[in-house]
Protein backbone atom coordinates (compact mmCIF):
# COMPACT_ATOMS: atom_id res chain seq x y z
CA UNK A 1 67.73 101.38 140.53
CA UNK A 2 68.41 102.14 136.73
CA UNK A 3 67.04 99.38 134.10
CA UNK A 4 66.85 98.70 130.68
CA UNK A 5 64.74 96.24 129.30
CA UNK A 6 65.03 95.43 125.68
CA UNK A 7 61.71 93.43 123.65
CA UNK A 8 60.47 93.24 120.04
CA UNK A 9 63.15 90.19 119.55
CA UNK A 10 62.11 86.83 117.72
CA UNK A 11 62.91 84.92 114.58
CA UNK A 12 62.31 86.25 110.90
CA UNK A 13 63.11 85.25 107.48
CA UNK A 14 65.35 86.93 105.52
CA UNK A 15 64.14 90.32 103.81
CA UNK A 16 61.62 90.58 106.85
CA UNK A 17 61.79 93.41 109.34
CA UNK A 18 62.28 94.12 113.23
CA UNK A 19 61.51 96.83 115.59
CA UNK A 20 63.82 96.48 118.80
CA UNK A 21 62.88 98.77 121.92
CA UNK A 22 64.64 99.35 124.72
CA UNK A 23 62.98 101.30 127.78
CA UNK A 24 65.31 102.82 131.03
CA UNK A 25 63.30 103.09 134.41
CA UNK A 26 64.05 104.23 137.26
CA UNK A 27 65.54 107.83 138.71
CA UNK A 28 67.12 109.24 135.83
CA UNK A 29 67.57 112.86 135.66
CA UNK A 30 69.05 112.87 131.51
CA UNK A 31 69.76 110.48 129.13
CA UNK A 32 73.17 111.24 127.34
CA UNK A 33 73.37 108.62 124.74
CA UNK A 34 71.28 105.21 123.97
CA UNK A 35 72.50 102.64 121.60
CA UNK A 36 72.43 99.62 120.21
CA UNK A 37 74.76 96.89 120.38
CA UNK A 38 75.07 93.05 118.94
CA UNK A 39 76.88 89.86 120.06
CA UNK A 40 76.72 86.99 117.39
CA UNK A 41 77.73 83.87 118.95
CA UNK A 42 81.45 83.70 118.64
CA UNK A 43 81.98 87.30 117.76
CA UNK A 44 82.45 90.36 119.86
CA UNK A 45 80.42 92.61 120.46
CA UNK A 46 79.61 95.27 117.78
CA UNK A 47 78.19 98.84 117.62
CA UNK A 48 74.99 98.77 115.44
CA UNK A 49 73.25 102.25 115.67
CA UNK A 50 73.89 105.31 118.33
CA UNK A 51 71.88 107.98 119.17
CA UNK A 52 72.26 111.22 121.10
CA UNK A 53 69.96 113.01 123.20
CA UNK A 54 70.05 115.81 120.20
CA UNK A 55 68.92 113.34 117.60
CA UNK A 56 72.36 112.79 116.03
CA UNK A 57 73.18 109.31 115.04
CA UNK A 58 75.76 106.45 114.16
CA UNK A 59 75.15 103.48 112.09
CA UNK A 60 77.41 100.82 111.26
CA UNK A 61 78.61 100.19 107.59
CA UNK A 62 77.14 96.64 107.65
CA UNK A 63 73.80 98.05 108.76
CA UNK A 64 73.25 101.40 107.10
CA UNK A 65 70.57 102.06 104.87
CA UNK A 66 68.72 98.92 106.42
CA UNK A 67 68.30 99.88 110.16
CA UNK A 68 67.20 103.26 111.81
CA UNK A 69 66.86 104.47 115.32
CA UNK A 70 65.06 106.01 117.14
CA UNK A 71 64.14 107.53 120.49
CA UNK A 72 61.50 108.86 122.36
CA UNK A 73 63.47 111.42 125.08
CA UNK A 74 60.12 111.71 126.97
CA UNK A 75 59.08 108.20 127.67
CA UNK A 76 63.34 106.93 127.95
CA UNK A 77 63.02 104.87 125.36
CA UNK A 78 65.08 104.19 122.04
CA UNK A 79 63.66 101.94 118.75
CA UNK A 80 65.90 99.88 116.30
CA UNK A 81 63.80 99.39 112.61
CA UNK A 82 65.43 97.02 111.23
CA UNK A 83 64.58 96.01 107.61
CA UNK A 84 65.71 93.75 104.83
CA UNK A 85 67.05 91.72 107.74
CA UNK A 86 70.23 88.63 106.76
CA UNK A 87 70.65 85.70 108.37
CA UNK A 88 73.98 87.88 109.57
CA UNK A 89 72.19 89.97 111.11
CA UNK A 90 71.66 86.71 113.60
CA UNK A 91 72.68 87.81 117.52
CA UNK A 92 71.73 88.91 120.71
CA UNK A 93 70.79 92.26 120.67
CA UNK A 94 71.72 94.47 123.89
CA UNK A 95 70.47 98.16 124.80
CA UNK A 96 73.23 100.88 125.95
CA UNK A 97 72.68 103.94 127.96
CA UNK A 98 75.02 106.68 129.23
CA UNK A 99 72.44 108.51 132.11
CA UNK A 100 72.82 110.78 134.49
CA UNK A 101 70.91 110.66 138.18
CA UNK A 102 71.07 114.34 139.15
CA UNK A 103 71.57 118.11 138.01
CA UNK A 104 75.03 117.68 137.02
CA UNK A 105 75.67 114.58 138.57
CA UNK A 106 78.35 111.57 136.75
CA UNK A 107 77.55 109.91 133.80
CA UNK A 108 76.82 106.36 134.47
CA UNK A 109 76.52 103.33 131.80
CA UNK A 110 74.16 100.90 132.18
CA UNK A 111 73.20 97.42 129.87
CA UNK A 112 69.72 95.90 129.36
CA UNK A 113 69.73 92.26 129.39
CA UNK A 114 69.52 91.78 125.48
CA UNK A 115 67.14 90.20 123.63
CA UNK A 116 67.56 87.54 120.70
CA UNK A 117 67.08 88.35 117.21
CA UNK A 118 67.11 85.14 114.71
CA UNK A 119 67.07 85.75 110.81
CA UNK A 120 66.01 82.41 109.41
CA UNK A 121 64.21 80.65 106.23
């Protein structure tokens, strides 16, 4: 059984910073693709940063230049730094990974249970 489980959440005030981490367990033979997602209450949910086994990575515009990730292939786990943090940058924060089980087995897509990140004075 694949999980993700996502910590480093909490409350901050504005222009403070955040380090999100999100570690998958269980049987995986490759991890395709890890990202990071946000739901604000009311709002969909958004993209915030991707990352690819290879290193490449995808930020978006409302984020860039104040939030970097990062993963760690060998221990499964990816990082969001997150600096200079807005109160819009309130939301829940959820962990997304594309993984494989086997030697050229199906990609599969799995969700960590999200963890809440308040930006508050």
């Amino acid at each position: 059984q694949v999980q993700l489980v996502e910590s480093g959440g909490g409350l901050v005030q504005p222009g403070g910073s955040l380090r999100l981490s999100c570690a998958a367990s269980g049987s995986i033979f490759s991890i395709d693709r890890m990202d990071w997602y946000r739901q604000a209450p009311g709002k969909q949910r958004e993209l915030v940063a991707a990352i690819t086994s290879g290193g490449n990575t995808n930020y978006a515009d409302s984020v860039k230049g104040r939030i970097a990730i990062s993963r760690d292939n060998a221990k499964n786990t990816v990082f969001l730094q997150m600096s200079s943090l807005k109160p819009e940058d309130t939301a829940v924060y959820y962990c997304y990974a594309v993984l494989r089980l086997r030697v050229g087995g199906p990609a599969y897509a799995y969700w960590g249970q999200g963890t809440q990140v308040t930006v508050s004075s």
